[in-house]
N, C-alpha and C. Protein backbone atom coordinates (compact mmCIF):
# COMPACT_ATOMS: atom_id res chain seq x y z
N UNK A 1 25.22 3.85 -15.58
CA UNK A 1 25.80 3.31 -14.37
C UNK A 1 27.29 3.67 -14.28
N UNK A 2 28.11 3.65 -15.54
CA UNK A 2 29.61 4.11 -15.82
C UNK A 2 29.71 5.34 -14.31
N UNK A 3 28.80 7.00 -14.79
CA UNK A 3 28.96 7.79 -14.66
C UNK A 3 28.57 7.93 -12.67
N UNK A 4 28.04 6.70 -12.20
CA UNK A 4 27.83 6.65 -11.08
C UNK A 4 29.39 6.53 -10.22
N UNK A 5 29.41 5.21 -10.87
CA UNK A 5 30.49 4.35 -10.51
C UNK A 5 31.60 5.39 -10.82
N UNK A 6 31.82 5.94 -11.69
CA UNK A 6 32.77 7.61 -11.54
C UNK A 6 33.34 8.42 -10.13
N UNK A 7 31.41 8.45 -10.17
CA UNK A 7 31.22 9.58 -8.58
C UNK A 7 32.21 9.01 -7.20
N UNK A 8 31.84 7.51 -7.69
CA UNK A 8 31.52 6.73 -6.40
C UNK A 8 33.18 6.46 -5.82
N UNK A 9 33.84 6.32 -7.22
CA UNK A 9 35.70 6.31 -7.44
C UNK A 9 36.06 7.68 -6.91
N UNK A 10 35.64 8.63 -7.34
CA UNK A 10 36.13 10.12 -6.85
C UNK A 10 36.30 10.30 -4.99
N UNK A 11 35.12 9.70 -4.95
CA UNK A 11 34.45 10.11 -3.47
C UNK A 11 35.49 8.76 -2.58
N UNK A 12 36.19 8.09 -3.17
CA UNK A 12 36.85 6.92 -2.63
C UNK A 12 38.23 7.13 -2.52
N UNK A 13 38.72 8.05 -3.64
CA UNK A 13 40.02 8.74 -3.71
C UNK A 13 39.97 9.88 -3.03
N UNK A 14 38.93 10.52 -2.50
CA UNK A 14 38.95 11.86 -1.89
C UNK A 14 39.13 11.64 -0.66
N UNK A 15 38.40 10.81 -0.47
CA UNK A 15 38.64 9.68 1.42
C UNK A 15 39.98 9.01 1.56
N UNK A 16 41.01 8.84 0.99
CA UNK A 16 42.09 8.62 0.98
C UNK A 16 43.19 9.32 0.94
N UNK A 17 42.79 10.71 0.10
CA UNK A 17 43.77 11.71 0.06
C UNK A 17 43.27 13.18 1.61
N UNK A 18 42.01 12.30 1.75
CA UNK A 18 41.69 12.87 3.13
C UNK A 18 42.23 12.20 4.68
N UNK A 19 42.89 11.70 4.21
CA UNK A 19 43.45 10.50 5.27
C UNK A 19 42.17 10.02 6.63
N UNK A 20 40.98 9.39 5.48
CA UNK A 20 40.32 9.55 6.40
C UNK A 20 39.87 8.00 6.12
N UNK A 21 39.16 7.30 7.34
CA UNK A 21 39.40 5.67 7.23
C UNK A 21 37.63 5.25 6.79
N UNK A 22 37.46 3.96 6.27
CA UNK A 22 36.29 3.92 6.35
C UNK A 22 35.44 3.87 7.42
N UNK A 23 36.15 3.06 8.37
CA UNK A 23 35.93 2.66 10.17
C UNK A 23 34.86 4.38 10.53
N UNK A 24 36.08 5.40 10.32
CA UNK A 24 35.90 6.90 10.38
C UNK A 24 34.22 7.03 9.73
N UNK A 25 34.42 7.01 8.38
CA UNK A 25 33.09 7.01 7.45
C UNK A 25 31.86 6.48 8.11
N UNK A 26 32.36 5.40 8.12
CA UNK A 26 30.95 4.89 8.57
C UNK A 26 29.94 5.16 10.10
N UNK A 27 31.31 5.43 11.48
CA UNK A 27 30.84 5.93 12.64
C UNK A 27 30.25 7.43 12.36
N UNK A 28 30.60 8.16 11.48
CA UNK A 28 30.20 9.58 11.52
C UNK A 28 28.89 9.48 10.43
N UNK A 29 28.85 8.62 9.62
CA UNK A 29 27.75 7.98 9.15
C UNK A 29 26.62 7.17 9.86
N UNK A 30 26.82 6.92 11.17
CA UNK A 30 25.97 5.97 11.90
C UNK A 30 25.64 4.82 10.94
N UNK A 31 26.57 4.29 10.22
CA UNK A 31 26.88 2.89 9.67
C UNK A 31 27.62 1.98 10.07
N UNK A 32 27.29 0.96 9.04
CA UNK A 32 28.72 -0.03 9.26
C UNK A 32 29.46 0.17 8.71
N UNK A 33 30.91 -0.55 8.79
CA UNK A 33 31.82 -0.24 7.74
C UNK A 33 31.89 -0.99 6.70
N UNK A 34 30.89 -2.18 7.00
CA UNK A 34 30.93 -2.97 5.30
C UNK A 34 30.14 -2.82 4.48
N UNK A 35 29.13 -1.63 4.87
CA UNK A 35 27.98 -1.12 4.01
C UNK A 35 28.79 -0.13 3.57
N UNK A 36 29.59 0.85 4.34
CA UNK A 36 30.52 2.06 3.33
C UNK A 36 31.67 1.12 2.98
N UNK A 37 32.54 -0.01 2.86
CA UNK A 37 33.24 -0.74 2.14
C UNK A 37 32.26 -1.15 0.51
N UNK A 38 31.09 -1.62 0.74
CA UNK A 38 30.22 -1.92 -0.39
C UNK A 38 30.29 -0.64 -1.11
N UNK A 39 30.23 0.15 -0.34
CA UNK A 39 29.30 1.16 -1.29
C UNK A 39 30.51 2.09 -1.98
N UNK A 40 31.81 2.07 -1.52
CA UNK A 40 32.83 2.40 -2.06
C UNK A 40 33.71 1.52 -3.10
N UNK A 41 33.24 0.36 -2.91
CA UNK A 41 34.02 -0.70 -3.51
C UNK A 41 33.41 -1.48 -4.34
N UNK A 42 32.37 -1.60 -4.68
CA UNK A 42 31.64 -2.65 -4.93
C UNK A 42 31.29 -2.20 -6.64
N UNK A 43 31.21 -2.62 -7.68
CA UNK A 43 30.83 -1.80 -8.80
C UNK A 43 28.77 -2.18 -9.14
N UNK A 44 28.36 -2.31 -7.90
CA UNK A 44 26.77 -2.84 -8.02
C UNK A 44 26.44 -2.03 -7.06
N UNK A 45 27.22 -1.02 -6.94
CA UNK A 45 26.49 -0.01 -5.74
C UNK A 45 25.25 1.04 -6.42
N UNK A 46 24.35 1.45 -5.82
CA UNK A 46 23.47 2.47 -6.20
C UNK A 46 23.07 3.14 -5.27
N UNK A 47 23.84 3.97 -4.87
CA UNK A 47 23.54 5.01 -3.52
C UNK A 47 22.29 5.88 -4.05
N UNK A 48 21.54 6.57 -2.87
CA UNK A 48 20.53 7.27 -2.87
C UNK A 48 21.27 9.04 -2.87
N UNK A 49 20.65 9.62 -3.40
CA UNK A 49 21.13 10.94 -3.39
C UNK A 49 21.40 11.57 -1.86
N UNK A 50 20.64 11.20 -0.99
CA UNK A 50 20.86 11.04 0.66
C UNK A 50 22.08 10.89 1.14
N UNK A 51 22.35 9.63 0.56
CA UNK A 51 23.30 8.86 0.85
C UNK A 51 24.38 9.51 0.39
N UNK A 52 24.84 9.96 -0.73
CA UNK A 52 25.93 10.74 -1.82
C UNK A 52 26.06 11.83 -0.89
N UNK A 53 24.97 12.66 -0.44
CA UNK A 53 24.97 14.13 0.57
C UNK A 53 25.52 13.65 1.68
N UNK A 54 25.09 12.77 2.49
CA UNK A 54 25.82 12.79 3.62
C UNK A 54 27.31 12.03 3.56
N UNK A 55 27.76 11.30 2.46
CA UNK A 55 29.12 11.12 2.01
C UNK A 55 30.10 12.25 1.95
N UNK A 56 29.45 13.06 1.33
CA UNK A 56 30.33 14.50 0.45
C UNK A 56 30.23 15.48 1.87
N UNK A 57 29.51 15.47 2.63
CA UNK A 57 29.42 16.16 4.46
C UNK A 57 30.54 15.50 5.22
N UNK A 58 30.34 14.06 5.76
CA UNK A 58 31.06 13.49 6.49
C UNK A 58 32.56 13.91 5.72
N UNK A 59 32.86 13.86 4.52
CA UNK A 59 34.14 14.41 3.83
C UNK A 59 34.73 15.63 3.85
N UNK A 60 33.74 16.43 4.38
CA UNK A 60 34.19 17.49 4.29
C UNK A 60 34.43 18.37 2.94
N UNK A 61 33.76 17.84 1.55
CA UNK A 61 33.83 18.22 0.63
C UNK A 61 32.61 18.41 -0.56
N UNK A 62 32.57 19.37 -1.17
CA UNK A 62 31.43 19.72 -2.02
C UNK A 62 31.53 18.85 -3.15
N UNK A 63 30.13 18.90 -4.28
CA UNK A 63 30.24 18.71 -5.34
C UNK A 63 29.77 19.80 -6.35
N UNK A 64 29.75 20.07 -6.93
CA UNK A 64 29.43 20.92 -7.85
C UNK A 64 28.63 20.75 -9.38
N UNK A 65 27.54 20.69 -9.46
CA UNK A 65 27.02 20.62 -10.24
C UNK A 65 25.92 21.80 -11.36
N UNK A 66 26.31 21.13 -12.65
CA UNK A 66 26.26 22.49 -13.53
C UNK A 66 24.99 21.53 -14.32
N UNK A 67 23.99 22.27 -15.15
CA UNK A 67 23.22 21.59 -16.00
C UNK A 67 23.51 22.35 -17.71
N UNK A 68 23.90 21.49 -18.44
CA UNK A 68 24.19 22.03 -19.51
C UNK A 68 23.55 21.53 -20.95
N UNK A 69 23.65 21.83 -21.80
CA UNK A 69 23.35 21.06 -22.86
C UNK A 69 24.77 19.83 -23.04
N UNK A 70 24.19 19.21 -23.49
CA UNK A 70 25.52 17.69 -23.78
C UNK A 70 25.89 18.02 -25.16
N UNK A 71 27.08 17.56 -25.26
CA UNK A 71 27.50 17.21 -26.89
C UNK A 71 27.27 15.75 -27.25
N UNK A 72 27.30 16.05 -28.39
CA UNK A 72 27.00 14.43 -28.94
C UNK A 72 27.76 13.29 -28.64
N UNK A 73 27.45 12.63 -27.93
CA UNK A 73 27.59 11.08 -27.45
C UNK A 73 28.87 11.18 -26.12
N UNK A 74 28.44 12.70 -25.24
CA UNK A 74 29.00 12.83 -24.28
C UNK A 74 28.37 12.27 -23.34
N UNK A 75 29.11 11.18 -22.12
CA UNK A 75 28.34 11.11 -20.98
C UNK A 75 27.92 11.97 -20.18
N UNK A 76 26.47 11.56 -19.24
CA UNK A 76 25.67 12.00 -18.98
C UNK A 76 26.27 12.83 -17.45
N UNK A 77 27.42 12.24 -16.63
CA UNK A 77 27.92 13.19 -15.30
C UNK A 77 29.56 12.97 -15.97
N UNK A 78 29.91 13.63 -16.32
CA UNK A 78 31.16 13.93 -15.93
C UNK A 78 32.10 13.88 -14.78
N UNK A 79 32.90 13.38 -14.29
CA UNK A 79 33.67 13.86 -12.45
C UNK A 79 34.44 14.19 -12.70
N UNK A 80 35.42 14.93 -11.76
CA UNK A 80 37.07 16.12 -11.66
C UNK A 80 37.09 16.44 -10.34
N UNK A 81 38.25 15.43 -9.86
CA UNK A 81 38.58 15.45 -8.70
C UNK A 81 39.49 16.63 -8.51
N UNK A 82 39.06 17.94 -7.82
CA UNK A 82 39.94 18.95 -7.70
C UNK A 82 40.93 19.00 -6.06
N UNK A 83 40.66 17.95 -6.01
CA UNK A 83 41.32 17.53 -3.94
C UNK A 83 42.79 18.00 -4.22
């Protein structure tokens, strides 16, 4: 859950250094804004991979993902906010 809650911080700082509002998020989301307030804020969030895609769209920003072997007692997603 750590490595969610990671994503979920990245994608919350990226919307901020995007000067972009949640109000914003959520209309281009056809949401509310206290379901993208939850889901940015909340540390009991569990977004759907759906949900993560059309986050990282409405942002205007990719993620990048690599599959690798792990080292020992490395977590399981890593994040690196390159904004």
């Amino acid at each position: 859950m750590e490595s969610e809650l990671q994503l979920l911080h990245a994608l919350e700082e990226a919307r901020k250094q995007l000067h972009i509002t949640q109000e914003e998020v959520a209309t281009r989301m056809g949401r509310q804004r206290a379901s993208i307030t939850r889901l940015l804020s909340s540390g009991e969030s569990n977004p759907t991979l759906e949900t993560l895609t059309d986050l990282l769209m409405v942002l205007g920003v990719t993620a990048d993902i690599t599959l690798r072997r792990s080292a020992e007692g490395e977590a399981p997603i890593q994040v690196t906010n390159a904004l």
